[in-house]
N, C-alpha and C. Protein backbone atom coordinates (compact mmCIF):
# COMPACT_ATOMS: atom_id res chain seq x y z
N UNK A 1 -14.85 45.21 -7.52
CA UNK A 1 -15.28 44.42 -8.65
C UNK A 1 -14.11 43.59 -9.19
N UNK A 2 -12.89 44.09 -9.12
CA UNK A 2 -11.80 43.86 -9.54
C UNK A 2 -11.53 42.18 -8.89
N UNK A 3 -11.84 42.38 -7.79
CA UNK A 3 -11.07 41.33 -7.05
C UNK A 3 -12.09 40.31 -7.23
N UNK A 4 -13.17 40.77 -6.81
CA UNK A 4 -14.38 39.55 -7.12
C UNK A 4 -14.24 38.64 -7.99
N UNK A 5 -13.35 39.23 -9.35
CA UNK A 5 -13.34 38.46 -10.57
C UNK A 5 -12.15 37.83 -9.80
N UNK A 6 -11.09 38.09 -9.52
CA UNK A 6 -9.75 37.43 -9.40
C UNK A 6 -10.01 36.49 -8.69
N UNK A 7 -11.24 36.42 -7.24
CA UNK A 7 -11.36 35.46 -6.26
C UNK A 7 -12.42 34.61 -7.19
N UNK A 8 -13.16 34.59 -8.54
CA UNK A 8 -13.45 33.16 -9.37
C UNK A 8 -12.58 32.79 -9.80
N UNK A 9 -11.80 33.81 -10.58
CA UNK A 9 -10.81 32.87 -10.97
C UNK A 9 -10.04 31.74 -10.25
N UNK A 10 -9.31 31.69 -9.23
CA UNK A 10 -9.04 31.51 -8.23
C UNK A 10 -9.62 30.40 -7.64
N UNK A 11 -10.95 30.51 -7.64
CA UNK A 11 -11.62 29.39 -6.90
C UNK A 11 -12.17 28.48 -8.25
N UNK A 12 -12.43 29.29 -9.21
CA UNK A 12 -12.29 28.02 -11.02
C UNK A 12 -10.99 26.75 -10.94
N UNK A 13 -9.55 27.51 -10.89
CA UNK A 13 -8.39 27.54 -10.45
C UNK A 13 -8.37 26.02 -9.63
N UNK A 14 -9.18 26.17 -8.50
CA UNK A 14 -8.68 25.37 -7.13
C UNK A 14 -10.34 23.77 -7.73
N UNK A 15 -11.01 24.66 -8.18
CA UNK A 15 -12.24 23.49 -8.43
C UNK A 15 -12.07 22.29 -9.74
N UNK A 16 -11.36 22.63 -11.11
CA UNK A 16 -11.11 22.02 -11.15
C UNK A 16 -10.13 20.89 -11.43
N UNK A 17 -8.98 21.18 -10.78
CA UNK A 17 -7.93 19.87 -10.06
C UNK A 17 -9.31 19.13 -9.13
N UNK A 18 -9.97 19.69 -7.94
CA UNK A 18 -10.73 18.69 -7.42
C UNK A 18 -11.75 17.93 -8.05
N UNK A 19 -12.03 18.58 -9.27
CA UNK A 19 -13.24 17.46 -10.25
C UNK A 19 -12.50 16.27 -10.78
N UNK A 20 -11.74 16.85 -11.37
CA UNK A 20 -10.78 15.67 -11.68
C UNK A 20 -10.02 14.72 -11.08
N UNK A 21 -10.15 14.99 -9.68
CA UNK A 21 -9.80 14.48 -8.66
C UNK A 21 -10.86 13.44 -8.48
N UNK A 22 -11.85 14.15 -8.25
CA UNK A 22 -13.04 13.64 -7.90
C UNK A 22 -13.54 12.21 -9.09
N UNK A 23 -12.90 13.04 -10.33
CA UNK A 23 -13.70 11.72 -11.32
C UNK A 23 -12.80 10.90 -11.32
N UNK A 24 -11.32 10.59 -11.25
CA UNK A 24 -10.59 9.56 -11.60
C UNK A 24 -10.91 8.78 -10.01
N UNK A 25 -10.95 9.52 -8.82
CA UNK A 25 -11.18 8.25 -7.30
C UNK A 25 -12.79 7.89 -7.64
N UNK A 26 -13.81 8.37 -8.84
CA UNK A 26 -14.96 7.76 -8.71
C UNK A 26 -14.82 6.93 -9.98
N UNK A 27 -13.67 6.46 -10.56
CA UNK A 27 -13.32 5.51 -12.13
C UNK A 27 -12.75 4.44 -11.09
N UNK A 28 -12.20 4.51 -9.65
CA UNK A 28 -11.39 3.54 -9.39
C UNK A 28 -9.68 3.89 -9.57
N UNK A 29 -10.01 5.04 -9.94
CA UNK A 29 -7.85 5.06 -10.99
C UNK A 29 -7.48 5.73 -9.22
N UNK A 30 -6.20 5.42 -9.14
CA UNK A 30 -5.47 6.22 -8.03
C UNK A 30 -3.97 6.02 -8.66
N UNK A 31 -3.02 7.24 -8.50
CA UNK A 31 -1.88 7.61 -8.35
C UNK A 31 -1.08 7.07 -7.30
N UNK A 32 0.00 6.11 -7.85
CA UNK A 32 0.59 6.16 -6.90
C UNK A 32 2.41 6.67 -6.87
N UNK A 33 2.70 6.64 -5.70
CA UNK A 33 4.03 7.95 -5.62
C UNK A 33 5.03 7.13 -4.78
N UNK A 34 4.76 5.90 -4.20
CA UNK A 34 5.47 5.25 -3.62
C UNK A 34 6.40 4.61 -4.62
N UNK A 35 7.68 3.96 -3.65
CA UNK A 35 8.66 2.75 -4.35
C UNK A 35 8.37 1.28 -4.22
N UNK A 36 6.97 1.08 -3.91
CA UNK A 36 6.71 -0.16 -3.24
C UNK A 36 6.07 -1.20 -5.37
N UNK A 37 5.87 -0.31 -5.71
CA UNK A 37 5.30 -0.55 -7.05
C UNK A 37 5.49 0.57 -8.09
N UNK A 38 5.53 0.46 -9.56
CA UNK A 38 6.01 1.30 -10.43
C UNK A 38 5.06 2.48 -10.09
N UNK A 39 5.58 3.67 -10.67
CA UNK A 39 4.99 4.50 -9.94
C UNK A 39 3.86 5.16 -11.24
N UNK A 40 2.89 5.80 -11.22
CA UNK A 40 1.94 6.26 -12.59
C UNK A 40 0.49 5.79 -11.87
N UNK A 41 -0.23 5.79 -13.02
CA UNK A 41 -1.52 5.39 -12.89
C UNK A 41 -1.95 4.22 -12.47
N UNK A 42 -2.75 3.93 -11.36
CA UNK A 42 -3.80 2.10 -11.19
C UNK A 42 -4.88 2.19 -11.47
N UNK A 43 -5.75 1.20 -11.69
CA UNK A 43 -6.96 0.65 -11.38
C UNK A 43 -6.82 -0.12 -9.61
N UNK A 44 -8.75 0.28 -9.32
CA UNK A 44 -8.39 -0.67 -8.59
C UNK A 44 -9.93 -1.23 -9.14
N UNK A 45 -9.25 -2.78 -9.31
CA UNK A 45 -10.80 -3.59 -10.20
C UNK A 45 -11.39 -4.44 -9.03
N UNK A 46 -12.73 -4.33 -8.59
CA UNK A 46 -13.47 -4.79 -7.85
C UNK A 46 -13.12 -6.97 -7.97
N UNK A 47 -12.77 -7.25 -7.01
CA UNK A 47 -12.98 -8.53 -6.38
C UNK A 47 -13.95 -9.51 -5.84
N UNK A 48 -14.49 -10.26 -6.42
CA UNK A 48 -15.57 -11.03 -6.35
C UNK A 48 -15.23 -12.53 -6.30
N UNK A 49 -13.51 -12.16 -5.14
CA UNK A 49 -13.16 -13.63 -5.03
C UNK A 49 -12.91 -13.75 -3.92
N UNK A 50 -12.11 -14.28 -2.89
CA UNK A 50 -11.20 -13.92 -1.68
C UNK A 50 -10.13 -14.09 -2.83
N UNK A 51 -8.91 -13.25 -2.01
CA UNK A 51 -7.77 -13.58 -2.53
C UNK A 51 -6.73 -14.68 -2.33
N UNK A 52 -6.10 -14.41 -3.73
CA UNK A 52 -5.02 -15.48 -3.63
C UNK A 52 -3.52 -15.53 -3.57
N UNK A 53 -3.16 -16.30 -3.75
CA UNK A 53 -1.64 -15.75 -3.48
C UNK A 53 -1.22 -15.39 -5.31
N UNK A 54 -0.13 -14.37 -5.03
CA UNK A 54 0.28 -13.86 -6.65
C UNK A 54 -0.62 -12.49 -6.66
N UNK A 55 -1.58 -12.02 -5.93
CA UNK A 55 -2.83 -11.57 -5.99
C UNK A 55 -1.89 -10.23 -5.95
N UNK A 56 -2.27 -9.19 -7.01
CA UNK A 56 -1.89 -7.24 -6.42
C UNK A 56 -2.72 -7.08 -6.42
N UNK A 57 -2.55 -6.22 -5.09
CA UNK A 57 -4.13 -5.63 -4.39
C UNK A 57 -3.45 -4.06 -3.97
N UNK A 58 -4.74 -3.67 -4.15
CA UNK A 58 -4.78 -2.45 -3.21
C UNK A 58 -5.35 -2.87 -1.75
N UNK A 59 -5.41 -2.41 -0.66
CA UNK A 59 -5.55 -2.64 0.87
C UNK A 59 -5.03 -1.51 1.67
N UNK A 60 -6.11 -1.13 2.52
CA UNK A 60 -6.37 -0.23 3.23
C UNK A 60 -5.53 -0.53 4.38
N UNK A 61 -4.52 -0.56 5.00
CA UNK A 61 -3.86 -1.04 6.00
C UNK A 61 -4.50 -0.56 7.35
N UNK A 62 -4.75 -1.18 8.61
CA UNK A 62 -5.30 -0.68 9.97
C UNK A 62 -4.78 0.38 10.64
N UNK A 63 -6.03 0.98 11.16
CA UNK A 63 -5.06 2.15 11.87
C UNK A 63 -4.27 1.83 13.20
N UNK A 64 -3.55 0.81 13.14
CA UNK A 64 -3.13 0.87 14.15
C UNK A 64 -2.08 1.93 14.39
N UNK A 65 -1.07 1.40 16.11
CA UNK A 65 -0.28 2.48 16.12
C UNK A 65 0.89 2.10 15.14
N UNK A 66 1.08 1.23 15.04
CA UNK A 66 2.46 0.56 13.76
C UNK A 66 2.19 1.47 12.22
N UNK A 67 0.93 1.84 11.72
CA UNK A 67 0.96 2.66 10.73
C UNK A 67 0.62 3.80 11.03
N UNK A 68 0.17 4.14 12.17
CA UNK A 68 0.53 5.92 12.67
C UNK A 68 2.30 6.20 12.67
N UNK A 69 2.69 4.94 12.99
CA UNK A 69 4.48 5.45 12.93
C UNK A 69 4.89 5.47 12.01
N UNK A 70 4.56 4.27 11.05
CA UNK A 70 4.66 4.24 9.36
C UNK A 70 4.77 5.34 8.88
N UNK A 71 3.29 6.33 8.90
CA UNK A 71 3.22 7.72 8.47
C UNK A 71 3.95 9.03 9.15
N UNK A 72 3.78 8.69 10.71
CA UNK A 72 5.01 9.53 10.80
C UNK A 72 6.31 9.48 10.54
N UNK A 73 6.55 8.59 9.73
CA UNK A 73 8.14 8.36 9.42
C UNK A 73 8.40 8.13 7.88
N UNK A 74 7.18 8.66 7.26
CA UNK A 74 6.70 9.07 5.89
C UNK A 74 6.91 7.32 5.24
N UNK A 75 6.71 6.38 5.42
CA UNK A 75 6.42 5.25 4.94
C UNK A 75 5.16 4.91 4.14
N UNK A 76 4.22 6.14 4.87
CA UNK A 76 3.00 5.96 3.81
C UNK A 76 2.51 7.36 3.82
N UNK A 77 1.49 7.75 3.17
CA UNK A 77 1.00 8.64 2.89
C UNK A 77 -0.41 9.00 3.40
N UNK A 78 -0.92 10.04 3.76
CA UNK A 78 -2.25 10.17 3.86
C UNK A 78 -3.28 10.28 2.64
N UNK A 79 -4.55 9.09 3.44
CA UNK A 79 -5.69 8.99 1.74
C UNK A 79 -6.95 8.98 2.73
N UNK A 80 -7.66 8.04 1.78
CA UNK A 80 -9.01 8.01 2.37
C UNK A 80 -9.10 6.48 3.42
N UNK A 81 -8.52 5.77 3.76
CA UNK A 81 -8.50 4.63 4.34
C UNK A 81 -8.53 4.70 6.24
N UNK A 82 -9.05 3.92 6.94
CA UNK A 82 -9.45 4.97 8.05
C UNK A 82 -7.98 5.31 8.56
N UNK A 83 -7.88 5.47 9.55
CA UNK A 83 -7.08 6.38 10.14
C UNK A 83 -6.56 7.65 9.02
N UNK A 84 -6.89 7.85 7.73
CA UNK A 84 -6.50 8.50 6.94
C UNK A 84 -5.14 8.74 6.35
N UNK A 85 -5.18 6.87 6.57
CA UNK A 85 -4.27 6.37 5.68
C UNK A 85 -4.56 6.17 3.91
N UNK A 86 -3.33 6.22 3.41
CA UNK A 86 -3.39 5.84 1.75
C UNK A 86 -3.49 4.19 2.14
N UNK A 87 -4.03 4.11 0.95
CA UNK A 87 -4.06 2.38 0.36
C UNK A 87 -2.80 2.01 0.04
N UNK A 88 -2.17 0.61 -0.09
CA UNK A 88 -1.31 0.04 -0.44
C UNK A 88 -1.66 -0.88 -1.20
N UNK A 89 -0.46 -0.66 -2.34
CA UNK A 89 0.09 -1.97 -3.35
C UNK A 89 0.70 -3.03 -2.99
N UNK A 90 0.54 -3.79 -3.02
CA UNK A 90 1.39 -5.25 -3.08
C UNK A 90 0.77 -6.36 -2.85
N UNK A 91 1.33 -7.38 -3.17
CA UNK A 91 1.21 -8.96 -3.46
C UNK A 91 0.73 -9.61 -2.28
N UNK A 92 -0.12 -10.52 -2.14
CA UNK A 92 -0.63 -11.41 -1.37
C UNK A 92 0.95 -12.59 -1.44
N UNK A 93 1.96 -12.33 -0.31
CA UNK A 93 2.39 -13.65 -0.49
C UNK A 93 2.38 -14.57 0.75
N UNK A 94 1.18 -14.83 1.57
CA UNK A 94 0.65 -15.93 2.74
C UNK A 94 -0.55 -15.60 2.57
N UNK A 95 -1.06 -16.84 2.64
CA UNK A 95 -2.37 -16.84 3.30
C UNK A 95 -2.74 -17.27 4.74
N UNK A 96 -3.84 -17.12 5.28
CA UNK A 96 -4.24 -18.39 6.43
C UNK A 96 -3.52 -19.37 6.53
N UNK A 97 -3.16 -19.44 8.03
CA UNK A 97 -2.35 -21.23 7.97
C UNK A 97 -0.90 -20.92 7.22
N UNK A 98 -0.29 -20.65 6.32
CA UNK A 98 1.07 -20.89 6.41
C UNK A 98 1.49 -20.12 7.33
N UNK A 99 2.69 -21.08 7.11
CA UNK A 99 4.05 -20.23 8.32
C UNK A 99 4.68 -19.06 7.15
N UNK A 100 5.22 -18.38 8.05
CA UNK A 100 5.82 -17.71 7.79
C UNK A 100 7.34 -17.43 9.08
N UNK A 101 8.35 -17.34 8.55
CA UNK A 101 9.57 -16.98 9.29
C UNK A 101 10.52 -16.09 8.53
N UNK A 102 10.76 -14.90 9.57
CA UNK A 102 11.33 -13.65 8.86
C UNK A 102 12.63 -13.78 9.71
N UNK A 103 14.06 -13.67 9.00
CA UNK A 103 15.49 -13.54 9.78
C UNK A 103 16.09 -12.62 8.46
N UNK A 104 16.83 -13.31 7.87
CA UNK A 104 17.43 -12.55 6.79
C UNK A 104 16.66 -12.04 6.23
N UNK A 105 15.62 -12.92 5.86
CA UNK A 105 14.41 -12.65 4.56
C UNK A 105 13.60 -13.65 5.07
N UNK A 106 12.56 -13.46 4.14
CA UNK A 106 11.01 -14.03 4.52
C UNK A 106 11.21 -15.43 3.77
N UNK A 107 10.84 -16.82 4.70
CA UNK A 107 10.90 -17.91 4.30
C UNK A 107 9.10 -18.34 4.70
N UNK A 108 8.20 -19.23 3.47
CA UNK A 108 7.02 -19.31 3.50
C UNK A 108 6.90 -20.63 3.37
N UNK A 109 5.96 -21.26 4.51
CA UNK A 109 5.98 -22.66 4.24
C UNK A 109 7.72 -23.52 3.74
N UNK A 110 8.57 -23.14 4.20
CA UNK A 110 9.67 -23.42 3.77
C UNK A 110 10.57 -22.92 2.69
N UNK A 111 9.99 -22.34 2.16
CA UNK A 111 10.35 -21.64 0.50
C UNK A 111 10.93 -20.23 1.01
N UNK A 112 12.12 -20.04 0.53
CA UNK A 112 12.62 -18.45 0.47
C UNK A 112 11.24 -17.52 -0.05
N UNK A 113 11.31 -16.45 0.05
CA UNK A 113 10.38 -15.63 -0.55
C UNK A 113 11.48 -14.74 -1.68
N UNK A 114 10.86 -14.91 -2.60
CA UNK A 114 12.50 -13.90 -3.59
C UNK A 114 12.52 -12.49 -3.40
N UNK A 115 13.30 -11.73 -3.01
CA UNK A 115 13.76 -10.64 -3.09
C UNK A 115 13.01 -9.81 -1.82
N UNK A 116 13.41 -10.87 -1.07
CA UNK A 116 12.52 -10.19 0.57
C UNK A 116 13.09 -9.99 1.57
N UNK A 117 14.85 -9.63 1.36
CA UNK A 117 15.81 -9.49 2.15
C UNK A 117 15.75 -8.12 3.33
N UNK A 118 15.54 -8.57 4.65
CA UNK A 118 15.17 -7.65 5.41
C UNK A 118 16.29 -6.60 5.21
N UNK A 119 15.71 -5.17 5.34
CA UNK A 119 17.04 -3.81 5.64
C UNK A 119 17.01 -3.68 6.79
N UNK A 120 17.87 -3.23 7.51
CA UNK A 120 18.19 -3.19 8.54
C UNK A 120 18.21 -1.49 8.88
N UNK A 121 17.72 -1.18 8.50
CA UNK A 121 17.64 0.59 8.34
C UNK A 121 17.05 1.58 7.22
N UNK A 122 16.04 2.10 7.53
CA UNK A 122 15.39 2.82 6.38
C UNK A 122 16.22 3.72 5.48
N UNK A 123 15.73 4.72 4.80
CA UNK A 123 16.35 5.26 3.75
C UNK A 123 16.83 6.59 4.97
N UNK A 124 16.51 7.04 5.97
CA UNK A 124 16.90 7.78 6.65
C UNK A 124 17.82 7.35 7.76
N UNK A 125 18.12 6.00 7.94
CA UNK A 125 18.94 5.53 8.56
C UNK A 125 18.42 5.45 10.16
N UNK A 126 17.41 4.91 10.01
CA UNK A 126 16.64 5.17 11.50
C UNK A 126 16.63 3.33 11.28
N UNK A 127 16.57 2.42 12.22
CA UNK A 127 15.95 1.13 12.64
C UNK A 127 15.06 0.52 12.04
N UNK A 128 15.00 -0.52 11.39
CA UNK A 128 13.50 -1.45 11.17
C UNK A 128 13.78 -2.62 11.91
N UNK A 129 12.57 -2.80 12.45
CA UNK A 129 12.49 -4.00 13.19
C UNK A 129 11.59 -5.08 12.20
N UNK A 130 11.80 -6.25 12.60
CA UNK A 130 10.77 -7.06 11.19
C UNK A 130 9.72 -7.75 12.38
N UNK A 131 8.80 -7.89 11.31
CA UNK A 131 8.03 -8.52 12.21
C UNK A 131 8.48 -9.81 12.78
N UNK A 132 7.58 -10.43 13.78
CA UNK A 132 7.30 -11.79 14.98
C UNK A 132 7.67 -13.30 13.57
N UNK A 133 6.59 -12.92 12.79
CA UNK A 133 6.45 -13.84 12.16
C UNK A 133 5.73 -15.49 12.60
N UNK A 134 5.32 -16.45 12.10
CA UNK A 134 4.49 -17.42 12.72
C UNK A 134 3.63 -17.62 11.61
N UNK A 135 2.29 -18.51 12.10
CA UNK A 135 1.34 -19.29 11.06
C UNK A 135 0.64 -17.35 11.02
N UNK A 136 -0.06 -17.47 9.32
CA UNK A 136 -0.52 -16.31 9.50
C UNK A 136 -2.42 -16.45 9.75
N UNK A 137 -2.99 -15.68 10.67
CA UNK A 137 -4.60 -15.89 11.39
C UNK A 137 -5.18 -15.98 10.59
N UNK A 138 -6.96 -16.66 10.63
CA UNK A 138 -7.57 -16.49 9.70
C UNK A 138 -8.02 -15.30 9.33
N UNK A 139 -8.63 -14.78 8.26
CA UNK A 139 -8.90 -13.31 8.41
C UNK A 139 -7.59 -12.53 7.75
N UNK A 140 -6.34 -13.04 7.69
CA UNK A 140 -5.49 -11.99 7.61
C UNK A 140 -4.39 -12.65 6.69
N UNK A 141 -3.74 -11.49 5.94
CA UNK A 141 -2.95 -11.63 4.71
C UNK A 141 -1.52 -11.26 4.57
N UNK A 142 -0.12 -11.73 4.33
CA UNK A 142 1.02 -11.12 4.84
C UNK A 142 1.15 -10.79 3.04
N UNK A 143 1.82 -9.92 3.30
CA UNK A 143 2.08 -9.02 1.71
C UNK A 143 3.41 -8.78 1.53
N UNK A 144 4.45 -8.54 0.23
CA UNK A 144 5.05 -8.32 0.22
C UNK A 144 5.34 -7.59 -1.35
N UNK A 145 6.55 -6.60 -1.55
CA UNK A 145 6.40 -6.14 -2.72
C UNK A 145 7.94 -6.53 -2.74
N UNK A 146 8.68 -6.52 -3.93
CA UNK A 146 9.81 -7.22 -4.65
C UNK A 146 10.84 -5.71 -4.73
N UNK A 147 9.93 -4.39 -5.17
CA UNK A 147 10.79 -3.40 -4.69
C UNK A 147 11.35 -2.94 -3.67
N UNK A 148 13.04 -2.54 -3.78
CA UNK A 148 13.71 -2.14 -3.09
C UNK A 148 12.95 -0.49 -2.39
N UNK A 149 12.74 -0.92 -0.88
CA UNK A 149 12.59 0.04 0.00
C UNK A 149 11.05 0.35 0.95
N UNK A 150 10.37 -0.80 -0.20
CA UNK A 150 9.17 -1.38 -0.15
C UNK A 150 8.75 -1.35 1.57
N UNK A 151 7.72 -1.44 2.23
CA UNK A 151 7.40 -1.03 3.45
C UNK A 151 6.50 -2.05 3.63
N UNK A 152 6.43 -3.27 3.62
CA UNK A 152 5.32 -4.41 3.35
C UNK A 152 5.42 -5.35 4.83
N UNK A 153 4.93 -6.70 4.52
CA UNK A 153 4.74 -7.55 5.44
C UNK A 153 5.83 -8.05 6.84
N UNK A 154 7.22 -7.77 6.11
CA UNK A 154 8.28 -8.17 6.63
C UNK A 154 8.21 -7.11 7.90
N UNK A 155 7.80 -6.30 8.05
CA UNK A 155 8.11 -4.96 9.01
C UNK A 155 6.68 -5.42 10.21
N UNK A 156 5.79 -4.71 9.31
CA UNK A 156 4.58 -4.70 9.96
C UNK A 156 3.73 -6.21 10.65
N UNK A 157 4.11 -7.33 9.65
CA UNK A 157 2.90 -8.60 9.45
C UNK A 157 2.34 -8.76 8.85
N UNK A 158 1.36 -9.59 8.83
CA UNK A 158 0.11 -10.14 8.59
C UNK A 158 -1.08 -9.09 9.06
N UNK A 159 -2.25 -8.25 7.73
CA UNK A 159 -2.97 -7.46 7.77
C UNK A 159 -4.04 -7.94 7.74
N UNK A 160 -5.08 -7.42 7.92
CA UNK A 160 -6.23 -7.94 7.51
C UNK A 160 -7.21 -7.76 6.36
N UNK A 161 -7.12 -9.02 6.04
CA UNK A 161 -7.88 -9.23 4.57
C UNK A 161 -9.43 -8.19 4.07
N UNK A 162 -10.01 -8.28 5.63
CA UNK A 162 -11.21 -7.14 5.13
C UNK A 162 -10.71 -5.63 4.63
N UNK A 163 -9.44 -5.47 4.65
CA UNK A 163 -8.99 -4.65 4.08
C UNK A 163 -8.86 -4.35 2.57
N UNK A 164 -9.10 -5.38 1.83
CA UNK A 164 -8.58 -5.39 0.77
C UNK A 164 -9.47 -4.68 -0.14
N UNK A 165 -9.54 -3.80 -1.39
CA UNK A 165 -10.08 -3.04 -1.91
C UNK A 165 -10.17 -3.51 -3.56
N UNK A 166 -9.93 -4.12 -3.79
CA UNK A 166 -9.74 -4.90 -4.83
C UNK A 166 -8.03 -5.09 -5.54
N UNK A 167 -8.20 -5.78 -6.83
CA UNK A 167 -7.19 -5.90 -7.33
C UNK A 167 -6.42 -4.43 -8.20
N UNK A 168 -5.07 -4.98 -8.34
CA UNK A 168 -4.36 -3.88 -8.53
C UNK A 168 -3.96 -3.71 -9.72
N UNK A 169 -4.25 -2.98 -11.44
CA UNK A 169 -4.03 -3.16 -12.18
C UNK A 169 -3.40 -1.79 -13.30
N UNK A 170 -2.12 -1.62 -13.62
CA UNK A 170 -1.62 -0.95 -14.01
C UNK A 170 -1.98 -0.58 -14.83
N UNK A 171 -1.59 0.97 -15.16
CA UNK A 171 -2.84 1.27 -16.70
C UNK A 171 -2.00 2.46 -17.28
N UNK A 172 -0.90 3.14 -16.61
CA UNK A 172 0.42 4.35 -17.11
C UNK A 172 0.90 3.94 -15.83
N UNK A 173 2.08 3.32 -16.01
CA UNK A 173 2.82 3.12 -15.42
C UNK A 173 4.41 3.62 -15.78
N UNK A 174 5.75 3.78 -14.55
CA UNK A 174 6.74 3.81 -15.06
C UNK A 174 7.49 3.04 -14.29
N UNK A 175 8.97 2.42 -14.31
CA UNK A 175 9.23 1.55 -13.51
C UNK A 175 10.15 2.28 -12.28
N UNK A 176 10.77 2.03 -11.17
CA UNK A 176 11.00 2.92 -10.28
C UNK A 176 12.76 2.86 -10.73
């Protein structure tokens, strides 16, 4: 009898963190834990536009194998996005049709991109390679975030826009 009670408790205990779990991913709010954006509470507010540039979005990044390595090399996190990837923060900065050219840093349509200076080695001291760079496809969006350590467009590319989950809007935030 003893234990019976201890194994509700227990499972009271474990149920509800998951309600609350459950109600803030059914409000839209998600946590985020990365350095790519301040870290605390988001919205993510439904989009009823295509996007634009300036745009914070959340976006489901592809499962390809480039974000299976991502995650194995803890660059992102596991969520609900397929490959059971987390969503990502950051800025729409290309659309369709511009160029883009990545060497030092990301130059767009001719314009520096500010604070998009490639690293040359992660925080573990392992290699980054940057992306090809070129006009970016239709369909697809190059992103970038302004924080230092940030894991965005410069690495990976140009993503695809059906990815995008809406806009990204801070609501407890702290800065990194």
């Amino acid at each position: 009898m003893r234990r019976r009670h201890h194994l509700r408790g227990i499972a009271a205990l474990l149920f509800i963190p998951a309600m609350l779990f459950a109600a803030l991913y059914g409000a839209g709010l998600r946590i985020n834990w990365t350095p790519s954006y301040p870290l605390g509470l988001w919205r993510i507010s439904p989009l009823s536009r295509p996007v634009h540039l300036g745009d914070h979005i959340f976006i489901c990044p592809p499962g390809t194998e480039t974000f299976r390595q991502a995650l194995a090399r803890g660059y992102l996190r596991r969520g609900l996005c397929p490959g059971w990837l987390s969503p990502l923060i950051k800025t729409v900065a290309a659309l369709p049709g511009q160029r883009v050219d990545i060497n030092y840093s990301v130059v767009i349509d001719g314009s520096e991109l500010p604070d998009s200076t490639l690293q040359p080695l992660d925080g573990s001291g392992r290699a980054l390679t940057s992306a090809a760079g070129g006009i970016v496809p239709p369909g697809m969006v190059f992103l970038h975030s302004p924080y230092r350590g940030s894991y965005d467009s410069r690495y990976f590319g140009p993503v695809p826009a059906a990815g995008v989950l809406g806009l990204a809007e801070p609501v407890v935030t702290v800065k990194p």
